[in-house]
Protein backbone atom coordinates (compact mmCIF):
# COMPACT_ATOMS: atom_id res chain seq x y z
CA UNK A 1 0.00 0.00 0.00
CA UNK A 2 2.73 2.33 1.04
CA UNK A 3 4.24 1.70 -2.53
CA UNK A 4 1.00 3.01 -4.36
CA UNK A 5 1.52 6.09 -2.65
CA UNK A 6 4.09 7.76 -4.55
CA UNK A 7 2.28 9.27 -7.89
CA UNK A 8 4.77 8.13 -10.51
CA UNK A 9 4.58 4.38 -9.06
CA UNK A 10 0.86 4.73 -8.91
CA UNK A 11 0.74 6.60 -12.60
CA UNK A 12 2.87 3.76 -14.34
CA UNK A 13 0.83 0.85 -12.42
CA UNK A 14 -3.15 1.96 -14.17
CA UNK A 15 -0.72 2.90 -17.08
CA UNK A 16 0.32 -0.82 -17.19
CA UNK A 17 -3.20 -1.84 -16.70
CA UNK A 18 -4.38 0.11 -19.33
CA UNK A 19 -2.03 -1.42 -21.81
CA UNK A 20 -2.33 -5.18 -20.89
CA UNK A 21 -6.06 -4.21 -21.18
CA UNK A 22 -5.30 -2.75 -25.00
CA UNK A 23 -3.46 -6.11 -25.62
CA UNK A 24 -5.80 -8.51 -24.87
CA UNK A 25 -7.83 -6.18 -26.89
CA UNK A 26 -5.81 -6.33 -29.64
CA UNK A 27 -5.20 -10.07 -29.56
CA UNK A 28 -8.98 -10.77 -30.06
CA UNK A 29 -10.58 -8.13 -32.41
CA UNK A 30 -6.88 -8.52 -34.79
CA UNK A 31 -6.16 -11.92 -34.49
CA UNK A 32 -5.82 -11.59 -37.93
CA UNK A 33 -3.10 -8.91 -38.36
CA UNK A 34 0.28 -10.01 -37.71
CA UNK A 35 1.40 -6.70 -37.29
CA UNK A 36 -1.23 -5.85 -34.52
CA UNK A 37 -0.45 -9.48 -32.60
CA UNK A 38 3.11 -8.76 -32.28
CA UNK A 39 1.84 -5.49 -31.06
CA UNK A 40 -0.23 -6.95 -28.29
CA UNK A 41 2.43 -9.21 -27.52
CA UNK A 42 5.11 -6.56 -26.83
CA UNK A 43 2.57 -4.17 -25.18
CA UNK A 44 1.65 -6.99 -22.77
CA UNK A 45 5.27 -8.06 -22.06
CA UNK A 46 6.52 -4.49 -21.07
CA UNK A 47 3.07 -3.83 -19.37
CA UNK A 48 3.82 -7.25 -17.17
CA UNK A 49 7.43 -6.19 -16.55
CA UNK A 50 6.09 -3.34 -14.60
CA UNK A 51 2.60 -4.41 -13.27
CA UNK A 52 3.69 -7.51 -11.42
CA UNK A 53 6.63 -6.12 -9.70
CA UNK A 54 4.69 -3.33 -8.24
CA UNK A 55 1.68 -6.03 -7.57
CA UNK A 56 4.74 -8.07 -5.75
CA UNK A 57 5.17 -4.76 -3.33
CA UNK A 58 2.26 -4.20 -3.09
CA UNK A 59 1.59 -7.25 -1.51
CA UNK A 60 4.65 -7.18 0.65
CA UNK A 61 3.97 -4.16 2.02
CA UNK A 62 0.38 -5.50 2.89
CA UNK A 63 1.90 -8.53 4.62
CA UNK A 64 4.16 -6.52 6.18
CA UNK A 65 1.83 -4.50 7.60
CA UNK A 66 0.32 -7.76 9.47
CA UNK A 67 3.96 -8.26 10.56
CA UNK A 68 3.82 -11.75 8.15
CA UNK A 69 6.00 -9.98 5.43
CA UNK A 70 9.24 -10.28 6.86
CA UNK A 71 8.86 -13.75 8.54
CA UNK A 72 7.76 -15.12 4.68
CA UNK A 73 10.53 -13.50 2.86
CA UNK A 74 12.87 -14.93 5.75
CA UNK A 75 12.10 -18.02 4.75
CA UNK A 76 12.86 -17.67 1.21
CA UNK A 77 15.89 -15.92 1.85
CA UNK A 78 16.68 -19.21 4.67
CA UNK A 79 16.09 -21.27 1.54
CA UNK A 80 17.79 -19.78 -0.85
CA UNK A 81 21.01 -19.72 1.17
CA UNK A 82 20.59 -23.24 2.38
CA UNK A 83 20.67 -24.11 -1.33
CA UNK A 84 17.13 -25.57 -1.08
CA UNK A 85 14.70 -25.65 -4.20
CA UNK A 86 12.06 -27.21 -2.81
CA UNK A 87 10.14 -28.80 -0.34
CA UNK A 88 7.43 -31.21 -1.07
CA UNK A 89 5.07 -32.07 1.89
CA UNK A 90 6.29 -36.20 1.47
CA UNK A 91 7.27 -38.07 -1.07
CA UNK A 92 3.97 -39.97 -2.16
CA UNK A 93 1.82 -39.30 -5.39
CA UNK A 94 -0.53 -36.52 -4.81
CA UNK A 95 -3.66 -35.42 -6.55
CA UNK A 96 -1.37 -32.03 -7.43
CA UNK A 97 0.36 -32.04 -10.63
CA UNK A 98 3.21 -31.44 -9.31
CA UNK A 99 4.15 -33.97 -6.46
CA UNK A 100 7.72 -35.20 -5.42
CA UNK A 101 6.98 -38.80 -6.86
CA UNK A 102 6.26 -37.03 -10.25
CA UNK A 103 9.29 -34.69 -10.12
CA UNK A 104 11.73 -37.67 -9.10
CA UNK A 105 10.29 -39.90 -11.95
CA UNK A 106 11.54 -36.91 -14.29
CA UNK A 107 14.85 -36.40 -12.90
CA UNK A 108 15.39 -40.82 -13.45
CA UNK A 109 14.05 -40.31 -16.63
CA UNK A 110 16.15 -37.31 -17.80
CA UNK A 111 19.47 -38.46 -16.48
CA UNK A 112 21.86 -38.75 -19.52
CA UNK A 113 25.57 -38.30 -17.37
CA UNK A 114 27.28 -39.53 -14.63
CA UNK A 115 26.33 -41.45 -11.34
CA UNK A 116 23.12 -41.70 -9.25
CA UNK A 117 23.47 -42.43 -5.78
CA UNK A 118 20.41 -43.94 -3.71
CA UNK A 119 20.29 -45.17 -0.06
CA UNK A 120 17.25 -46.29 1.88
CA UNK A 121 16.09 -49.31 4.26
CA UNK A 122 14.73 -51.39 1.60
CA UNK A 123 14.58 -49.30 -1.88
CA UNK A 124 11.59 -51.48 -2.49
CA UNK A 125 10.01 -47.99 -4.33
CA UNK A 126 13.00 -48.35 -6.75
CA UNK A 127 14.03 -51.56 -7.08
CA UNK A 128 10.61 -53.85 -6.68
CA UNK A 129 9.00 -54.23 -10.12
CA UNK A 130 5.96 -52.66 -9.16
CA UNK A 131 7.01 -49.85 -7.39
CA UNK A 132 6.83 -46.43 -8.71
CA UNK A 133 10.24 -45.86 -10.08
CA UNK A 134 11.18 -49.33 -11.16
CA UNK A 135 10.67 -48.35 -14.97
CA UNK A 136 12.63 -44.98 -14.15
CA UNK A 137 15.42 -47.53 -13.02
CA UNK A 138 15.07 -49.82 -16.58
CA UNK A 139 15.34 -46.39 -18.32
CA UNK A 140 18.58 -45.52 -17.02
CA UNK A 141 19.71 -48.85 -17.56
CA UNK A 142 18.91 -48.53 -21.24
CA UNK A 143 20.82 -46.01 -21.40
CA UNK A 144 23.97 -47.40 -19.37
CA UNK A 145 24.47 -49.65 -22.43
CA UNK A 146 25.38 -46.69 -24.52
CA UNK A 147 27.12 -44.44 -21.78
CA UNK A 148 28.75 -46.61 -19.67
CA UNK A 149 29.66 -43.53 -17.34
CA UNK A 150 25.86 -43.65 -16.34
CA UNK A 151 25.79 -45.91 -13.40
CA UNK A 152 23.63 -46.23 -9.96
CA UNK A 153 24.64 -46.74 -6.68
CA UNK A 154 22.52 -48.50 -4.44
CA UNK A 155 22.99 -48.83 -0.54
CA UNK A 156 20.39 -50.77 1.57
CA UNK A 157 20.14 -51.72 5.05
CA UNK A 158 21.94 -55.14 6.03
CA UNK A 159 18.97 -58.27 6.57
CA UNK A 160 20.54 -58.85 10.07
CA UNK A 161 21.38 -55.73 11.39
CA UNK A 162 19.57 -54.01 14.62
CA UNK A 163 18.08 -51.67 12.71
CA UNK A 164 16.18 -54.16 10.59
CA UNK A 165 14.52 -55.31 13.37
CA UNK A 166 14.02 -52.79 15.40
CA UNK A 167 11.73 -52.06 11.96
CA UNK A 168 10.57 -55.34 12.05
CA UNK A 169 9.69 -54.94 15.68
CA UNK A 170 7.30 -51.73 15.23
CA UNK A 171 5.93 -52.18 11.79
CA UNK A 172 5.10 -55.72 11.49
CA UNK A 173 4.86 -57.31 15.12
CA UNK A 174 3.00 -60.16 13.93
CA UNK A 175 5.71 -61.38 11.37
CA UNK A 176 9.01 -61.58 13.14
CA UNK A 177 10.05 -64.97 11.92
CA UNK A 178 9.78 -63.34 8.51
CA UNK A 179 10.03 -59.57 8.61
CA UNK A 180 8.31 -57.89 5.63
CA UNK A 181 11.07 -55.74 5.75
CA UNK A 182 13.91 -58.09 5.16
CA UNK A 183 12.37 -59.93 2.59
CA UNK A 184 11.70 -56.19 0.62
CA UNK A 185 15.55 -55.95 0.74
CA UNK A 186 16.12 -59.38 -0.61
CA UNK A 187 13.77 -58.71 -2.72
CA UNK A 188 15.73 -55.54 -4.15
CA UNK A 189 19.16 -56.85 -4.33
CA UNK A 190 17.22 -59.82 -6.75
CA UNK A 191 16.16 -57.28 -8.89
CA UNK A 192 19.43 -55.19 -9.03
CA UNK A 193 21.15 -58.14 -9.88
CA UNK A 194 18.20 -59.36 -12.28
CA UNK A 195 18.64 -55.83 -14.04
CA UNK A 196 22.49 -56.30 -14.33
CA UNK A 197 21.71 -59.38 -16.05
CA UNK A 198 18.65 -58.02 -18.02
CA UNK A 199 20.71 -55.25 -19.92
CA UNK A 200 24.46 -57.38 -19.76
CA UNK A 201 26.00 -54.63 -18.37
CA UNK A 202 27.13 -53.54 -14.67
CA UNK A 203 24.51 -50.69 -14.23
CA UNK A 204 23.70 -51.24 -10.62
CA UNK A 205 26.47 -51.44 -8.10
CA UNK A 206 25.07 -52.54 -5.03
CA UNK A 207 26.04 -53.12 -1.16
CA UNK A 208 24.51 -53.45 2.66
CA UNK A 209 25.35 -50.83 5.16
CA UNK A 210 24.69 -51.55 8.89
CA UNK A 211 23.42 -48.57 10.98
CA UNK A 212 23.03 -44.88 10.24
CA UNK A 213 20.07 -42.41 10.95
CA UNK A 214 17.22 -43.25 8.84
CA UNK A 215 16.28 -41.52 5.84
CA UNK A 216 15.73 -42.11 1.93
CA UNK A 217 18.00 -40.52 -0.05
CA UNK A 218 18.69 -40.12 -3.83
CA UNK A 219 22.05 -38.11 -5.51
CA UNK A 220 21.79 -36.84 -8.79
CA UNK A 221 25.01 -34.78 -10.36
CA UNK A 222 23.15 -31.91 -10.07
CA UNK A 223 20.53 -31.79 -7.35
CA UNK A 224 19.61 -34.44 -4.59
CA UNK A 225 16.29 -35.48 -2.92
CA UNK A 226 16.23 -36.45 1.04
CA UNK A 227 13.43 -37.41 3.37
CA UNK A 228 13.61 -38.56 6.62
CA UNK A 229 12.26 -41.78 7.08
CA UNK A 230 11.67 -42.40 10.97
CA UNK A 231 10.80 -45.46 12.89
CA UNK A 232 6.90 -45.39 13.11
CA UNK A 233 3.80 -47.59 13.23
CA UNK A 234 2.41 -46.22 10.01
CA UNK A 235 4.78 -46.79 6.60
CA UNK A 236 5.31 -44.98 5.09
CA UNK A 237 5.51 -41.69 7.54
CA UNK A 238 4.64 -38.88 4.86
CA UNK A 239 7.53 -36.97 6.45
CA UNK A 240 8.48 -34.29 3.63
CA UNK A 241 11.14 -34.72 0.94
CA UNK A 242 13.54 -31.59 0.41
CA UNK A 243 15.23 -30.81 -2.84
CA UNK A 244 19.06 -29.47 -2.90
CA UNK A 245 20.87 -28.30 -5.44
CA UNK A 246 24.66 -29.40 -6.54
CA UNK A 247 26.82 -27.00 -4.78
CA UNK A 248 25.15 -26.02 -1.62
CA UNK A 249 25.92 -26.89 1.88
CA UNK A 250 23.24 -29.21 2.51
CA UNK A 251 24.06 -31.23 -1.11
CA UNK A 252 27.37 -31.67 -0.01
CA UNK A 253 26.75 -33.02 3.43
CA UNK A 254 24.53 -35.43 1.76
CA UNK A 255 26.82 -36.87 -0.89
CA UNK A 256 29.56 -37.45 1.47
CA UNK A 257 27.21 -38.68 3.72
CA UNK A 258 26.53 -41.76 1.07
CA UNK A 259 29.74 -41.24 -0.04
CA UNK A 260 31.13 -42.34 3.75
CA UNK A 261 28.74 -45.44 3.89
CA UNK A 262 29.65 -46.29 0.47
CA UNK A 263 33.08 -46.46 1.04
CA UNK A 264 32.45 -49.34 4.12
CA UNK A 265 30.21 -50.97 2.72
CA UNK A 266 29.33 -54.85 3.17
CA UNK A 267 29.12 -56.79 0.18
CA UNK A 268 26.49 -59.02 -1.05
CA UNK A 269 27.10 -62.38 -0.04
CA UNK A 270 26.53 -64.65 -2.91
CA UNK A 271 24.18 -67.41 -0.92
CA UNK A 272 22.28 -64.58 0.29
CA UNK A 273 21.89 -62.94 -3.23
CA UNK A 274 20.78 -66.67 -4.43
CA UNK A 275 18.66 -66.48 -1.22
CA UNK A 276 17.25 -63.04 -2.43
CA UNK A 277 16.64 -64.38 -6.26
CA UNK A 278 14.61 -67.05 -4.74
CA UNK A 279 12.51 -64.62 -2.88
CA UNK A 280 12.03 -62.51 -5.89
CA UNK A 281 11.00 -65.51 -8.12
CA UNK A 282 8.15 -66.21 -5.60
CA UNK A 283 6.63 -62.35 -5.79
CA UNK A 284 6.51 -62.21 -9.49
C-alpha cells in the first residue's frame, strides 16, 4: 500500500493496466493482423514487466503490515542460502500435478551423465517391479548400455542388522520370523542383480550398510532429494522430501554422507543374493 503512494509508481501501475487491457484487446478483435499481434504481444510483455513487480510490493507491504512480510521472505531468503529448491510435503503421489513422486520420476528419466546415488532401508520404491520408479530404473539402464559412465549406486540396510529389526519390531509385530522388511531388501538386491543381467551390463552397483540415521536418499550430479524416514507404526511416515541443489551446503553433506557409507560398505554375499533371487522368483 505504502508503494502506491508515490504518484509516478501509482501513474505507471493503471498505465500498465491500461495497456495489458489494449493487448488482450488487440489479440482478439486482430487476431488476424500479424502486425497488430506482435503489437499486443510486446505491449503486454513491457506492461507485465512493470505491473507484477509493483503487484509483488504491493503485496509485501500488505503482509508486512500484518507483521507476516518479513517472517515469509525470511524463509525464502533461509532457503535460498541453504541451497534448497524445494520442499514437497512427502514423497507420495498426490492429486497435485506437481508432487515429489512425479518430479523424481523426471529427474530418473532425464538423467543422460554420470552417477546416481540412492540409499534407503529397503529401496523397495526403486528396485521392486511394481514400485513407482522401477521403470525410471530400466530407463537408465537402457541407457547405461550406450554411456557406460551412467551408473547407480545402491545402498540398503543389512537383513541382520539391529536396525532391521528394530523395523521389524514396530511395523510388522505379527511377522518376526519373517520380517516384511527383510524380505523387501532381498527382494531388491534380486532385482538389481536381475537388471544387471537383463541389460548385460554392470549398471547397478550394489552393497549393505549396517546402521546410520534413517532416511531415503537419492544423488543426482546436479541436485539431490532427502526425506527422513523415521521409525513409526504407520509406513510410510509422509515426512516431507527436500530438494538441494549441486553445490550447496546441505548437497554436499549429503553426498559425502553416502559417499562415507559407500566407502564401508558390506558386500552381497553370494548365498544370500541366491537367497534373495529365490525370494524374488516367488513375488513375481
Amino acid at each position: 500500500m505504502k508503494i502506491l503512494r508515490h504518484p509516478i509508481v501509482l501513474i505507471w501501475f493503471i498505465v500498465a493496466i491500461i495497456a495489458m487491457i489494449v493487448s488482450v484487446l488487440l489479440s482478439y478483435f486482430a487476431a488476424n493482423s500479424p502486425f497488430w499481434v506482435i503489437t499486443a504481444i510486446l505491449m503486454s510483455q513491457a506492461a507485465s514487466s512493470i505491473f507484477f513487480p509493483i503487484l509483488v510490493g504491493y503485496f509485501y507491504d500488505t503482509l508486512k503490515e500484518k507483521e507476516s512480510g518479513d517472517i515469509i521472505w525470511q524463509v525464502f531468503k533461509d532457503f535460498s542460502e541453504g541451497g534448497i529448491i524445494r520442499v514437497y510435503k512427502d514423497r507420495e503421489l498426490s492429486e497435485s500435478a506437481e508432487n515429489a513422486e512425479v518430479d523424481l520420476r523426471r529427474a530418473f528419466e532425464s538423467h543422460a551423465d554420470g552417477e546416481v546415488k540412492l540409499i534407503g532401508v529397503s529401496l523397495r520404491v526403486f528396485f521392486n517391479q511394481t514400485g513407482p520408479f522401477y521403470r525410471s530404473i530400466l530407463h537408465i539402464a537402457l541407457r547405461a548400455q550406450q554411456n557406460r559412465r551412467i551408473r547407480i549406486k545402491a545402498l540398503v540396510s543389512h537383513p541382520d542388522s539391529p536396525e532391521v529389526k528394530c523395523r521389524a519390531e514396530i511395523e510388522t509385530p505379527q511377522m518376526l520370523k519373517e520380517p516384511l522388511i527383510r524380505r523387501d531388501i532381498l527382494t531388491s538386491i534380486a532385482n538389481m542383480q536381475h537388471i544387471n543381467d537383463q541389460f548385460e551390463v554392470d549398471t547397478v552397483e550394489y552393497g549393505y550398510y549396517s546402521s546410520c540415521p534413517y532416511c531415503t536418499l537419492v544423488v543426482f550430479p546436479d541436485k539431490c532429494y532427502f526425506s527422513p524416514n523415521l521409525l513409526s507404526t504407520d509406513a510410510p511416515v509422509r515426512l516431507p522430501m527436500i530438494v538441494f541443489k549441486a553445490g550447496s551446503h546441505g548437497y554436499e553433506k549429503l553426498n559425502y554422507y553416502f559417499d562415507y557409507l559407500w566407502a564401508r560398505r558390506t558386500p552381497v554375499e553370494e548365498s544370500l543374493s541366491t537367497l534373495s533371487i529365490e525370494n524374488a522368483r516367488e513375488q513375481r
